[in-house]
C-alpha atoms as a PDB file:
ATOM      1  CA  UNK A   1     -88.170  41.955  36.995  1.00  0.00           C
ATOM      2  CA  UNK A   2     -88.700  44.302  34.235  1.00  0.00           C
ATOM      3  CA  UNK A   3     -87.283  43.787  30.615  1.00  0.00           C
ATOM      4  CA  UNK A   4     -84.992  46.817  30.861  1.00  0.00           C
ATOM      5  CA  UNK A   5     -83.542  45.264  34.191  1.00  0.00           C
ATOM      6  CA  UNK A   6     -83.039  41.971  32.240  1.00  0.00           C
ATOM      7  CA  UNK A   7     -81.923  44.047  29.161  1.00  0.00           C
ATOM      8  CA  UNK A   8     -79.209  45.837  31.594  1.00  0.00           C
ATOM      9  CA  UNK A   9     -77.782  42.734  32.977  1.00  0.00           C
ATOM     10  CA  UNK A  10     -77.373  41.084  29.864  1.00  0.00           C
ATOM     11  CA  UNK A  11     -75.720  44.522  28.710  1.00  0.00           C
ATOM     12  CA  UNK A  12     -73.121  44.442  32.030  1.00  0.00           C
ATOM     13  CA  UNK A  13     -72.211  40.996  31.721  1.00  0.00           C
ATOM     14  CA  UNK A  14     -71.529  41.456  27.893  1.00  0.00           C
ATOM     15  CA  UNK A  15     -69.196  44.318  28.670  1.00  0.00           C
ATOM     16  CA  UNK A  16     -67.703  42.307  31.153  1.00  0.00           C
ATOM     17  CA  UNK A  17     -67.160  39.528  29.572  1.00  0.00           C
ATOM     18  CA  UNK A  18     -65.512  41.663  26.759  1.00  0.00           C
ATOM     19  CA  UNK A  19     -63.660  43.525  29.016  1.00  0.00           C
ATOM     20  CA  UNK A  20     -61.832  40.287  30.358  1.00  0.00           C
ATOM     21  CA  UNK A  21     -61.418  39.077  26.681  1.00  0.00           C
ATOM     22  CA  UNK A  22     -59.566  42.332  26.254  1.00  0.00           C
ATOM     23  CA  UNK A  23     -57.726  42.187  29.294  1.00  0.00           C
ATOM     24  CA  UNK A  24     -56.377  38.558  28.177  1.00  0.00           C
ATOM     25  CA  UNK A  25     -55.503  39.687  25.090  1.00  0.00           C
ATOM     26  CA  UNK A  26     -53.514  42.332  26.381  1.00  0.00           C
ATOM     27  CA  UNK A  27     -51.800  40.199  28.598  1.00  0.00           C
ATOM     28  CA  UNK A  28     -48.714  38.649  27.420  1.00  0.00           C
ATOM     29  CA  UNK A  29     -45.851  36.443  28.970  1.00  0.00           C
ATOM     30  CA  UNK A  30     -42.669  35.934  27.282  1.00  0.00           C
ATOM     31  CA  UNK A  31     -40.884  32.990  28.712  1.00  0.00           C
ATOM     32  CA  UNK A  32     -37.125  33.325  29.231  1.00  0.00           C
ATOM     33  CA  UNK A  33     -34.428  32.725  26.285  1.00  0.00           C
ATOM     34  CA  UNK A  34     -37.202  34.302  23.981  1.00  0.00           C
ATOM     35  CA  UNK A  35     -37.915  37.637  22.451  1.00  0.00           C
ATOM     36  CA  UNK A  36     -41.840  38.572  20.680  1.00  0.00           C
ATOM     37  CA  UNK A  37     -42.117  41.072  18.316  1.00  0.00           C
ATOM     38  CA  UNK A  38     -45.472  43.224  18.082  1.00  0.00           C
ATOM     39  CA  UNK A  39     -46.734  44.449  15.041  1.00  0.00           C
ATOM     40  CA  UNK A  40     -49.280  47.211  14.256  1.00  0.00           C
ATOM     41  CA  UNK A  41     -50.897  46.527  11.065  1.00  0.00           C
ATOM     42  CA  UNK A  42     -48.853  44.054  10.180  1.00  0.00           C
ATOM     43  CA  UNK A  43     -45.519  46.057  10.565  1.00  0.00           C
ATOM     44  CA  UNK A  44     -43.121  45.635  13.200  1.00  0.00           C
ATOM     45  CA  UNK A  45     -43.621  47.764  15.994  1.00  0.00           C
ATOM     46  CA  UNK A  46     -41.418  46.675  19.031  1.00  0.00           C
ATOM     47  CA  UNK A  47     -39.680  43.840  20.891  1.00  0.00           C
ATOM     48  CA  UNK A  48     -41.133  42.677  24.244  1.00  0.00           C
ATOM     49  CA  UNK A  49     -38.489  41.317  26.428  1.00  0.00           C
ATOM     50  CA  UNK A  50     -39.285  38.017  28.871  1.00  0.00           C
ATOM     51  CA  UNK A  51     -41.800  38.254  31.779  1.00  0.00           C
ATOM     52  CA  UNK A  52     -45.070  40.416  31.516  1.00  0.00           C
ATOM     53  CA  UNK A  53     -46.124  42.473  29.457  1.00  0.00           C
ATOM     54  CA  UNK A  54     -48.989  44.584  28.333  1.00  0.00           C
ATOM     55  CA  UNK A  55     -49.735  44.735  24.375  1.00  0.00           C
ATOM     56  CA  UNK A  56     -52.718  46.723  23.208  1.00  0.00           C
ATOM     57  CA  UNK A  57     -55.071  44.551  21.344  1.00  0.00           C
ATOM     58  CA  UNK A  58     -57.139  44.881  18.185  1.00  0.00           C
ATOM     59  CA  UNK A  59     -53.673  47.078  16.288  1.00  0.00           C
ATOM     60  CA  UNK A  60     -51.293  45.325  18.137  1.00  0.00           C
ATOM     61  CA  UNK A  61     -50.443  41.683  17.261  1.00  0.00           C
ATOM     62  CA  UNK A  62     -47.633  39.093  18.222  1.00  0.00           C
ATOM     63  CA  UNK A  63     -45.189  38.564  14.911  1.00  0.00           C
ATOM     64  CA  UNK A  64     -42.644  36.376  15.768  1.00  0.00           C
ATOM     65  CA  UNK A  65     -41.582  34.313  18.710  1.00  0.00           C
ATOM     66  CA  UNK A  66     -38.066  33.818  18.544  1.00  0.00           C
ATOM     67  CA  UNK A  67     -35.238  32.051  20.390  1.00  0.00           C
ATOM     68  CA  UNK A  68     -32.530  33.893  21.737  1.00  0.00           C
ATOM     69  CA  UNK A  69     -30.666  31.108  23.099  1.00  0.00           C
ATOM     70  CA  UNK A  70     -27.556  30.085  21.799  1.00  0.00           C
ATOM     71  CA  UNK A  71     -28.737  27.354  19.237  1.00  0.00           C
ATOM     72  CA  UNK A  72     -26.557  24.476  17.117  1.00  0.00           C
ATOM     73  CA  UNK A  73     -26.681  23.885  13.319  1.00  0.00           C
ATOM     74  CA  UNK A  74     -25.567  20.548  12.032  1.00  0.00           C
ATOM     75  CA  UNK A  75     -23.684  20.647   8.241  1.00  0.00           C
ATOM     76  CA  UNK A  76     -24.352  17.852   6.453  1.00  0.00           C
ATOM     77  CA  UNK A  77     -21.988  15.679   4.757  1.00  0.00           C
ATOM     78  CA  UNK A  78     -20.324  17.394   1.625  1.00  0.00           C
ATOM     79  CA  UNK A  79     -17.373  16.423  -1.127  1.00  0.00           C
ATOM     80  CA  UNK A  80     -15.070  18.839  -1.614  1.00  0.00           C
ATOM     81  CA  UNK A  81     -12.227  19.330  -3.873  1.00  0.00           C
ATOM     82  CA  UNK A  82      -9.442  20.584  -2.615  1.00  0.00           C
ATOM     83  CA  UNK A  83      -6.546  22.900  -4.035  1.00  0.00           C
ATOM     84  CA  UNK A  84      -4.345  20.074  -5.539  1.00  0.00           C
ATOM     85  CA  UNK A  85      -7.725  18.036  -6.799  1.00  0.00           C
ATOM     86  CA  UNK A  86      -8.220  15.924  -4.347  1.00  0.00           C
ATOM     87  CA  UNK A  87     -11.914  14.641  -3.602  1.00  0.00           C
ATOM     88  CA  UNK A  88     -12.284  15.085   0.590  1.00  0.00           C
ATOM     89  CA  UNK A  89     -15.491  14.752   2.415  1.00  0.00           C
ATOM     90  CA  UNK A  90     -16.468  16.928   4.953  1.00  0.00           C
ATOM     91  CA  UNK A  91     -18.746  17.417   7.621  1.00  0.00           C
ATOM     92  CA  UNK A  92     -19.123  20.494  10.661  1.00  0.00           C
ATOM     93  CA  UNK A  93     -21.186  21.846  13.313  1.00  0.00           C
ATOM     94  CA  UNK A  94     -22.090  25.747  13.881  1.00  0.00           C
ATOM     95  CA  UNK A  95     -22.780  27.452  17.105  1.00  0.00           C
ATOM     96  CA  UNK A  96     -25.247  30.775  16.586  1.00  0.00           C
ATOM     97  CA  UNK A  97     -26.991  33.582  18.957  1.00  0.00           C
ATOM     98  CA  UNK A  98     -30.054  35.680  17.829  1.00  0.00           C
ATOM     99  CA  UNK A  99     -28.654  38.996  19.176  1.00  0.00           C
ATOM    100  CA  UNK A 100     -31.691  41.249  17.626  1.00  0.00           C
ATOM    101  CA  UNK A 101     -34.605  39.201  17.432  1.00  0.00           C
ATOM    102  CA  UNK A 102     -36.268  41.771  15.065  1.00  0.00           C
ATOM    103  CA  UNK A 103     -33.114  41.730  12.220  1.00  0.00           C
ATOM    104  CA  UNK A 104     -33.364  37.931  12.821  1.00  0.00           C
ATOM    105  CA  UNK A 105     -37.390  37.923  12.046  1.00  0.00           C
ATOM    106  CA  UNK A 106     -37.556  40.321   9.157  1.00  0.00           C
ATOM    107  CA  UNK A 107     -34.023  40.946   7.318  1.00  0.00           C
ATOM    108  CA  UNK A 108     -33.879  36.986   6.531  1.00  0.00           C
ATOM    109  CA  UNK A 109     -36.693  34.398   5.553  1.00  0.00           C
ATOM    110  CA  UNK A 110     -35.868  30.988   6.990  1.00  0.00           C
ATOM    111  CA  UNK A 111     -32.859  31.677   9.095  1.00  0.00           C
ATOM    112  CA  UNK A 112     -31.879  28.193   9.942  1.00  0.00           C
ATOM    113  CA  UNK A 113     -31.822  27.272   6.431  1.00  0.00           C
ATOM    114  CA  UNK A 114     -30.130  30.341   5.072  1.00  0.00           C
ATOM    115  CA  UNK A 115     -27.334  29.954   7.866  1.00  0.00           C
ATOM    116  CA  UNK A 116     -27.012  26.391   6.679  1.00  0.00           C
ATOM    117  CA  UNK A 117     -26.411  27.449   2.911  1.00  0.00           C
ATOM    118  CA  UNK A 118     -24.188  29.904   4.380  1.00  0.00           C
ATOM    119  CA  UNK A 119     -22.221  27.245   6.546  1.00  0.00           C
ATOM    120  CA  UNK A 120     -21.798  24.813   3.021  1.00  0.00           C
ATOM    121  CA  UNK A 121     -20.908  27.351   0.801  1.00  0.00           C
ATOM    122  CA  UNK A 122     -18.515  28.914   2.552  1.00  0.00           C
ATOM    123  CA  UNK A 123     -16.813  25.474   4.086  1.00  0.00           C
ATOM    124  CA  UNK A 124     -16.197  24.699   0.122  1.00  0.00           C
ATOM    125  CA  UNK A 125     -14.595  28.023  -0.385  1.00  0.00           C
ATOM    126  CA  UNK A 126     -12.118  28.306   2.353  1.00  0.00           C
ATOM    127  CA  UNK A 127     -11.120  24.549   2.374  1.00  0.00           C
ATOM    128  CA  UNK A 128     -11.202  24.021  -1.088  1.00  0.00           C
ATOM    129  CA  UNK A 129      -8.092  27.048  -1.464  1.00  0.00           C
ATOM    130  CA  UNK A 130      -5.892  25.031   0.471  1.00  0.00           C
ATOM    131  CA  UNK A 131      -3.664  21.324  -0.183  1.00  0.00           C
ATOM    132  CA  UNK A 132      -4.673  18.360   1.242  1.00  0.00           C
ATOM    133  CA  UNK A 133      -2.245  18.293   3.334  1.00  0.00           C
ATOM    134  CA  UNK A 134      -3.085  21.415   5.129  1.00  0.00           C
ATOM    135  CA  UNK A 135      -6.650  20.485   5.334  1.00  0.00           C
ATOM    136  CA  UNK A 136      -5.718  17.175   7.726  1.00  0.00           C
ATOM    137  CA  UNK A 137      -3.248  19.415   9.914  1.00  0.00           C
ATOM    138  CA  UNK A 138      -4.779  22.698  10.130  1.00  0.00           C
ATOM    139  CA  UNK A 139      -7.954  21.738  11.236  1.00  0.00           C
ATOM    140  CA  UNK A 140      -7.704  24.824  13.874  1.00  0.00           C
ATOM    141  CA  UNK A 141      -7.245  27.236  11.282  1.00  0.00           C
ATOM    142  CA  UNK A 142      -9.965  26.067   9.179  1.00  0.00           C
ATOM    143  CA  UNK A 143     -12.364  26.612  11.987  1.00  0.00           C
ATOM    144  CA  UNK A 144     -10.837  30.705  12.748  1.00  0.00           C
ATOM    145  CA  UNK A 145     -11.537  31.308   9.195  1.00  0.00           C
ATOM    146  CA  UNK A 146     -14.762  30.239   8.570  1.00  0.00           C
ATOM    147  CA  UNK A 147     -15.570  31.629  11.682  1.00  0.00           C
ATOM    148  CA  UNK A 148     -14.561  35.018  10.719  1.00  0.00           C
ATOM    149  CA  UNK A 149     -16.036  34.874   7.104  1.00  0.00           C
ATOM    150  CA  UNK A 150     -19.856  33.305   8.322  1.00  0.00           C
ATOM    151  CA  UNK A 151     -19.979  35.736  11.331  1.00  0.00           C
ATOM    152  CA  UNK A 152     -19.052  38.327   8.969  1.00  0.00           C
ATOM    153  CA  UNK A 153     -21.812  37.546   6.461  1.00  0.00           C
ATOM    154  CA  UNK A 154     -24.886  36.922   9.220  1.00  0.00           C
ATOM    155  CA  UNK A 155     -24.254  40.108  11.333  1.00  0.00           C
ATOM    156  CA  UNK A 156     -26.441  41.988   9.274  1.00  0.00           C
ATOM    157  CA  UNK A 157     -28.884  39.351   9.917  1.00  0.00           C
ATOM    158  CA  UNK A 158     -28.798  39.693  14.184  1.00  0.00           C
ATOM    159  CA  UNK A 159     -27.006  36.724  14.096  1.00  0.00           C
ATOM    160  CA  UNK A 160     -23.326  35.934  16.113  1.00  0.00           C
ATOM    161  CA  UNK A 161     -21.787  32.873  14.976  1.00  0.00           C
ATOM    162  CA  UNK A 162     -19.917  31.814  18.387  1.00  0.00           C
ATOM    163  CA  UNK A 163     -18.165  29.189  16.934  1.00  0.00           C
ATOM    164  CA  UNK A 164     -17.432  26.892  14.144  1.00  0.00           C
ATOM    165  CA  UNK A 165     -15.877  22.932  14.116  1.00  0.00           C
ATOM    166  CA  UNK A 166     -15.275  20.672  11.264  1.00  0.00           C
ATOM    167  CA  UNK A 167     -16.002  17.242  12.500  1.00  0.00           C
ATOM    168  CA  UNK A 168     -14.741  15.039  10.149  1.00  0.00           C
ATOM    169  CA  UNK A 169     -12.403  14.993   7.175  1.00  0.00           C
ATOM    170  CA  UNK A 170     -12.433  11.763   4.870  1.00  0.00           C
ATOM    171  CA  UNK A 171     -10.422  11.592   1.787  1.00  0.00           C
ATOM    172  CA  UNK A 172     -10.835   8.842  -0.260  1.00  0.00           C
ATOM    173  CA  UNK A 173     -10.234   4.788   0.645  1.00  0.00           C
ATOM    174  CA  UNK A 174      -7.061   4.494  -1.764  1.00  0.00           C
ATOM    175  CA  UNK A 175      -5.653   8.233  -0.809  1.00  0.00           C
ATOM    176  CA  UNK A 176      -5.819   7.128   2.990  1.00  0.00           C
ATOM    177  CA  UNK A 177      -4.008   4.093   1.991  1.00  0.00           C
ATOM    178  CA  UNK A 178      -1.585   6.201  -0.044  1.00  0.00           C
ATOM    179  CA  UNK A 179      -0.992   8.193   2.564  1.00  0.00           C
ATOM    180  CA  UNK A 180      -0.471   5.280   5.109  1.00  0.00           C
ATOM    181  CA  UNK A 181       2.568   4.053   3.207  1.00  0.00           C
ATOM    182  CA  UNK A 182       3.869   7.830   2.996  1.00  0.00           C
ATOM    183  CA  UNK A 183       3.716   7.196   6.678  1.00  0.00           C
ATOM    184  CA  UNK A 184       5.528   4.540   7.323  1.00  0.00           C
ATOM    185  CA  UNK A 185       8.123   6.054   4.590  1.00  0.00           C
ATOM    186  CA  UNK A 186       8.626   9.105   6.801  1.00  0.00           C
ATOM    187  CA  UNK A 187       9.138   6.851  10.435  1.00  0.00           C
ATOM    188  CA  UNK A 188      11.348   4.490   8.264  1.00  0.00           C
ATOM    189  CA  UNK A 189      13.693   7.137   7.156  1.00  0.00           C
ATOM    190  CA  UNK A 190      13.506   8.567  10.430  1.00  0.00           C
ATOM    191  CA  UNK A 191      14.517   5.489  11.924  1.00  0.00           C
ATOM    192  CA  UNK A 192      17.471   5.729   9.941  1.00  0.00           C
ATOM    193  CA  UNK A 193      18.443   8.834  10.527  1.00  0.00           C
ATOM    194  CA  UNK A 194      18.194   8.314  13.672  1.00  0.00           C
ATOM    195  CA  UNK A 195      20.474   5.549  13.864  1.00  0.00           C
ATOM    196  CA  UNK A 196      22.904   6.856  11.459  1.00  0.00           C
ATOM    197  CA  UNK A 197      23.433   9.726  14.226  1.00  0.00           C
ATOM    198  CA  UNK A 198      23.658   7.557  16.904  1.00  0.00           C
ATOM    199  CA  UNK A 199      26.515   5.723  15.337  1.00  0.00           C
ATOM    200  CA  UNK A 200      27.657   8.978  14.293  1.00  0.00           C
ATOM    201  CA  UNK A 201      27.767  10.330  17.792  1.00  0.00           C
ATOM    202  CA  UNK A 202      29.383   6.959  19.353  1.00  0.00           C
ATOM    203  CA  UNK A 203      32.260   7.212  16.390  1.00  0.00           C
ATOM    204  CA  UNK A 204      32.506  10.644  17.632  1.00  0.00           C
ATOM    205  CA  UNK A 205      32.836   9.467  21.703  1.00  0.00           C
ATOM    206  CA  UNK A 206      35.200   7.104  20.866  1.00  0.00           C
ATOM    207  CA  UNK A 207      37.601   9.107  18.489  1.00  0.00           C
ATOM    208  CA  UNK A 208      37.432  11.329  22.153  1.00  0.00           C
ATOM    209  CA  UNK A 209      37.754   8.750  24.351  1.00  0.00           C
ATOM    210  CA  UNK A 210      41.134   7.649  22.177  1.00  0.00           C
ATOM    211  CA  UNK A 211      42.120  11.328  21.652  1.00  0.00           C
ATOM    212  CA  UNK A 212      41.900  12.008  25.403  1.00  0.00           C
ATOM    213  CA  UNK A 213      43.772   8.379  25.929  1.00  0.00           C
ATOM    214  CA  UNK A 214      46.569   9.413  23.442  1.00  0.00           C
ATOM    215  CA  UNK A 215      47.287  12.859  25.403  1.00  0.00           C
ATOM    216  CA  UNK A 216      47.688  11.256  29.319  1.00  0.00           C
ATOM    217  CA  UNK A 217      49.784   8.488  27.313  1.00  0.00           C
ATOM    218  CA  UNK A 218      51.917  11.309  25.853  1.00  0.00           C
ATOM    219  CA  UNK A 219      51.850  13.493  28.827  1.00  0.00           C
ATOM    220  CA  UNK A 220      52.752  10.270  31.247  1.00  0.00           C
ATOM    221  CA  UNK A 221      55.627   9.960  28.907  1.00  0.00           C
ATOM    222  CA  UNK A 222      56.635  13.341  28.965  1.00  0.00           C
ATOM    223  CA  UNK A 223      56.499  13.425  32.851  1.00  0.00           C
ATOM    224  CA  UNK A 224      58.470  10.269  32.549  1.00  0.00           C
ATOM    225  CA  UNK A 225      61.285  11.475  30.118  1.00  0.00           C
ATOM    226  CA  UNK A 226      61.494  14.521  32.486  1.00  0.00           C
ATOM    227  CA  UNK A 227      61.972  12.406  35.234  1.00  0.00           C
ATOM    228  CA  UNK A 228      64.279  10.296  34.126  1.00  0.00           C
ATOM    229  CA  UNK A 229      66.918  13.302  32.401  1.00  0.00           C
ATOM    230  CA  UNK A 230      66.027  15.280  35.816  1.00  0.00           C
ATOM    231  CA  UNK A 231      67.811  11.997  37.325  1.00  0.00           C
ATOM    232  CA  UNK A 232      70.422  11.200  34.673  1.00  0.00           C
ATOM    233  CA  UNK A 233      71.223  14.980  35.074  1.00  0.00           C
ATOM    234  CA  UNK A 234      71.765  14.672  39.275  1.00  0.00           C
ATOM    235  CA  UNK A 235      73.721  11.133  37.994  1.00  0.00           C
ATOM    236  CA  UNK A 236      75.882  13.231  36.282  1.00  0.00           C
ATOM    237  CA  UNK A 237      76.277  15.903  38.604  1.00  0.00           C
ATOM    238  CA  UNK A 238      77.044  13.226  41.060  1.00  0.00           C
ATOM    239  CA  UNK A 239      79.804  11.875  38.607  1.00  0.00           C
ATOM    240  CA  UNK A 240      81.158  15.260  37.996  1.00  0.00           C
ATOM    241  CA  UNK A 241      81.956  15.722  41.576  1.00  0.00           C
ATOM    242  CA  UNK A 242      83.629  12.872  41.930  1.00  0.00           C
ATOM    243  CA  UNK A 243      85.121  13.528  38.785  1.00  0.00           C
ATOM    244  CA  UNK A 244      86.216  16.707  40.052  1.00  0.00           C
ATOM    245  CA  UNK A 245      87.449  15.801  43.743  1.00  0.00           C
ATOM    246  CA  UNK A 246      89.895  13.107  41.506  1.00  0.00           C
ATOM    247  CA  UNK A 247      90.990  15.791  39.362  1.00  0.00           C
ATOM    248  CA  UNK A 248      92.181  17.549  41.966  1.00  0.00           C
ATOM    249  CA  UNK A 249      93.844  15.031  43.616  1.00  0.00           C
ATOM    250  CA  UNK A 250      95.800  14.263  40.841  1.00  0.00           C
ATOM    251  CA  UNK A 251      96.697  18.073  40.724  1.00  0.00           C
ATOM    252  CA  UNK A 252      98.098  17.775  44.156  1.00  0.00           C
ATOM    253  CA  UNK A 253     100.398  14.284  42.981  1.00  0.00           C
ATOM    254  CA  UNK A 254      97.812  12.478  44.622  1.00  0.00           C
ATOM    255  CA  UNK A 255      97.492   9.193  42.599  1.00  0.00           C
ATOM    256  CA  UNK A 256      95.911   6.832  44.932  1.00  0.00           C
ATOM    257  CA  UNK A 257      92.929   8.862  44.684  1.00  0.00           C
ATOM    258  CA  UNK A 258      92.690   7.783  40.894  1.00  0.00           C
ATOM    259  CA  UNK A 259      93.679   3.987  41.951  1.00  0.00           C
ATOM    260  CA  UNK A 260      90.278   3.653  44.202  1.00  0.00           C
ATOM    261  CA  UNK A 261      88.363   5.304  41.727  1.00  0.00           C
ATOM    262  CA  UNK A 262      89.200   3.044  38.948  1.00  0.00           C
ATOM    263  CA  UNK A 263      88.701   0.208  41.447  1.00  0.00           C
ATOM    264  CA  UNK A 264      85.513   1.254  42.863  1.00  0.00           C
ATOM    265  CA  UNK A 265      83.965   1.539  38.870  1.00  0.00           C
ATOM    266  CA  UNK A 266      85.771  -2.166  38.705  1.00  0.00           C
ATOM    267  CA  UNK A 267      84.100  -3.566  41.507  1.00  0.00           C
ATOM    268  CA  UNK A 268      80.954  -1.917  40.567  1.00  0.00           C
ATOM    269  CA  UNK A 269      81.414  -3.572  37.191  1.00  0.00           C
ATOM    270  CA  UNK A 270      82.243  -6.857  38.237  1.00  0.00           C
ATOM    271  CA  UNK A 271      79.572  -7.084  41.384  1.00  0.00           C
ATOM    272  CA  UNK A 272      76.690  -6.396  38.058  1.00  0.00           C
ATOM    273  CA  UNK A 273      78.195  -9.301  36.065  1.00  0.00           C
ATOM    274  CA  UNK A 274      78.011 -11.213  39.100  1.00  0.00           C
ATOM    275  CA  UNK A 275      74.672 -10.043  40.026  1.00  0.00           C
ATOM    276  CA  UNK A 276      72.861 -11.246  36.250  1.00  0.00           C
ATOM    277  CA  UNK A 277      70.699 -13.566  36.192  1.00  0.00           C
ATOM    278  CA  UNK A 278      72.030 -15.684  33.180  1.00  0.00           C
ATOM    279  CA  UNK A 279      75.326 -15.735  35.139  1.00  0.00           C
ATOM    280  CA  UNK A 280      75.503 -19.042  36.087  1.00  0.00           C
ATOM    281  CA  UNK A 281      79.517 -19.482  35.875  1.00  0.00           C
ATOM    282  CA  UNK A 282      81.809 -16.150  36.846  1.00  0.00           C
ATOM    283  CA  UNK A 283      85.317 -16.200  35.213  1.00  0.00           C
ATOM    284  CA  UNK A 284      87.674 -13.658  36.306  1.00  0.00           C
ATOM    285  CA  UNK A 285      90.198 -12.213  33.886  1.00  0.00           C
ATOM    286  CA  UNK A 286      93.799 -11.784  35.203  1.00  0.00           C
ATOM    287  CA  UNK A 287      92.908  -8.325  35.766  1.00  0.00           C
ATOM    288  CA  UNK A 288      91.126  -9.129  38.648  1.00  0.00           C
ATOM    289  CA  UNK A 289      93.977 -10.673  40.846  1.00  0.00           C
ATOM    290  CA  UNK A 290      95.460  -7.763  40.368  1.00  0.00           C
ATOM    291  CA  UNK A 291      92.813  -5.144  41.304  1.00  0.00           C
ATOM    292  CA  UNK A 292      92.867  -7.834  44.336  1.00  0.00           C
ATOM    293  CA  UNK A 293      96.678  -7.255  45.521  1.00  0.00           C
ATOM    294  CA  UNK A 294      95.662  -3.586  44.730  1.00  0.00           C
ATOM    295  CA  UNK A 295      93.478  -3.217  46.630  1.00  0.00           C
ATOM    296  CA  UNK A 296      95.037  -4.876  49.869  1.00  0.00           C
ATOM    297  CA  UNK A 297      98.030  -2.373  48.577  1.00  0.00           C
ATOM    298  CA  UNK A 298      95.997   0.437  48.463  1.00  0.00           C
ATOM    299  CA  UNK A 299      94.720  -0.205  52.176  1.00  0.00           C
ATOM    300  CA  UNK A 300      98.489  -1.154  53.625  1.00  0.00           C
ATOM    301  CA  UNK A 301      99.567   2.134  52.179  1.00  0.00           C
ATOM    302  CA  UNK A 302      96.622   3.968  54.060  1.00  0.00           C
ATOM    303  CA  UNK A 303      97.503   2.411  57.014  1.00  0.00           C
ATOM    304  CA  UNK A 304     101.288   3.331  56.566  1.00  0.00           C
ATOM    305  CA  UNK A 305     100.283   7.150  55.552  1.00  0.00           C
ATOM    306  CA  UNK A 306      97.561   8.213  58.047  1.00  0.00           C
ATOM    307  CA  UNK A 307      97.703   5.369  60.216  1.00  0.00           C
ATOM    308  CA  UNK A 308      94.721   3.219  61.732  1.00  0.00           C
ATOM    309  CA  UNK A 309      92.573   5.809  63.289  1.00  0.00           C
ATOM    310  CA  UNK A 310      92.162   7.076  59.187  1.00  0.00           C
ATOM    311  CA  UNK A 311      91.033   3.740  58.093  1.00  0.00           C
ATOM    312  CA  UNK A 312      88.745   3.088  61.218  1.00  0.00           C
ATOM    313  CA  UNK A 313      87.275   6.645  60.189  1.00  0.00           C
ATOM    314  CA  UNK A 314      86.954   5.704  56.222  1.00  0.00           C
ATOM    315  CA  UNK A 315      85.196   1.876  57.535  1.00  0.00           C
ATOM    316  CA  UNK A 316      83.012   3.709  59.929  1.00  0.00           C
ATOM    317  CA  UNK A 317      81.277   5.481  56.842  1.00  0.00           C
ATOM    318  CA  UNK A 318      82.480   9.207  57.707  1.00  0.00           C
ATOM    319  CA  UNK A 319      83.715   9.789  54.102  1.00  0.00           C
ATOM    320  CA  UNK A 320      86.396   8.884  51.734  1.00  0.00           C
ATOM    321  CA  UNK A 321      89.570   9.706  52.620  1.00  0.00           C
ATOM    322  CA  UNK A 322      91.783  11.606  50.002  1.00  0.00           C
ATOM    323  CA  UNK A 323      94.125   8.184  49.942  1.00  0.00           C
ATOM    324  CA  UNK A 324      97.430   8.731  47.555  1.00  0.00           C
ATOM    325  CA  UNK A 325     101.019   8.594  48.054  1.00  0.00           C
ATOM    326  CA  UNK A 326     104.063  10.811  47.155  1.00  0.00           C
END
């Protein structure tokens, strides 16, 4: 074989083996969650997305591989003195997303650290404006506004903050213990309160239940009281009647009529003195052997006027009889 055949081989495998140098160096493959940029001369040129690509070598040059997964920043421990000067310390986590991998690469030199001092400074602003009381109990409004003020502040940097928590708030040993004895203040007084209107509210039952109590007691005795004229009333009625029938009796001459009534009232009298309990002994006045004889008088005069069919009538409970004599 002749030198220029040896020459020519060398030459072809030389190319070649330049040729697949080239070709490798051309090749690139992004692996997913990241974004390269390509520079040309050292300037940013373009953003190749994940998978494979084709970047011309010699100009062309990978800048900076970065991650456009959503990534976590841990804030450190820091004191902070809050609104009414007291000394609180305070620690967070931060949620962020590259969203332009170029921005994120060239419009900010270390971005982890510069979100970091962006995080710290910015936690001491917004909770150090508010009392220390709102700090421990508006822990979710903390997090909306530093939220809003960081993402703000890294847009122009490709960045989305997704979210922001603060872990941990710690105010100092004899503030906690302070605000343990507030504590059991507040339930105290609660407590009392609470009982206070309980007692309140069974004073209030009760003055109800003896309210309610007093009216049926008042309207049982009103029902009674109308009960009892409604029958003294018919009593009377009653006694007027008879009343009446006697008075016109008499108008007619008719005194017997008067005689039985006044013994009837006598009898009455007598049978209630007899019927007492504490009665143990009856005496009769000398009235009474006479309303005796006139009452056997009254009947023999019946008996003489109208005969016995008017005293069978008057035993047999038809009525009495308009008795009297001339």
């Amino acid at each position: 074989m002749s030198d220029f055949a040896v020459t020519s081989t060398t030459v072809i495998i030389a190319a070649a083996v330049v040729l697949l140098f080239f070709l490798m160096k051309m090749v690139k493959t992004v692996p997913q969650g990241y974004n390269y940029t390509v520079e040309r001369f050292r300037r940013y040129a373009y953003t190749i997305q994940p998978g494979l690509n084709i970047v011309p070598p010699i100009f062309h040059r990978i800048g900076v591989k970065m991650n456009m997964m959503e990534q976590v920043v841990d804030v450190p421990t820091q004191e902070i003195i809050t609104k009414d000067n007291a000394t609180v310390a305070v620690d967070g986590v931060a949620f962020f997303q590259v969203i332009d991998a170029a921005r994120a690469a060239y419009e900010v030199a270390n971005l982890n650290s510069a979100i970091m001092n962006l995080l710290m400074t910015n936690i001491r602003t917004v909770m150090g404006s508010m009392d220390l009381d709102q700090l421990l109990s508006h822990r979710d409004e903390i997090n909306n506004r530093l939220l809003n003020v960081v993402d703000a502040a890294a847009i122009s940097w490709g960045i989305k903050i997704t979210r922001v928590e603060i872990k941990d708030i710690v105010p100092p040993a004899d503030l906690i213990a302070s605000m343990g004895r507030q504590m059991k203040a507040e339930r105290e007084k609660r407590a009392v309160i609470l009982e206070a209107e309980g007692q309140r509210q069974s004073e209030i039952l009760k003055a109800e239940g003896q309210k309610q109590a007093q009216v049926l007691e008042a309207e049982g005795r009103k029902e009674a009281a109308f009960r009892d004229a409604e029958a003294r009333e018919r009593s009377a009625q009653a006694e007027a009647a008879a009343t009446l029938v006697v008075s016109e009796a008499l108008s007619r001459g008719n005194v017997a009529a008067l005689n039985y009534f006044i013994a009837d009232k006598y009898v009455k009298a007598m049978q209630a003195m007899a019927s007492a309990p504490n009665q143990k002994v009856l005496v009769l006045p000398m009235e009474a052997t006479a309303l005796i004889g006139s009452l056997a008088g009254i009947g023999e005069i019946a008996k003489a006027t109208f005969g016995d069919a008017a005293v069978q009538a008057r035993r047999g409970g038809s009525g009495v009889p308009n008795v009297g004599r001339d």
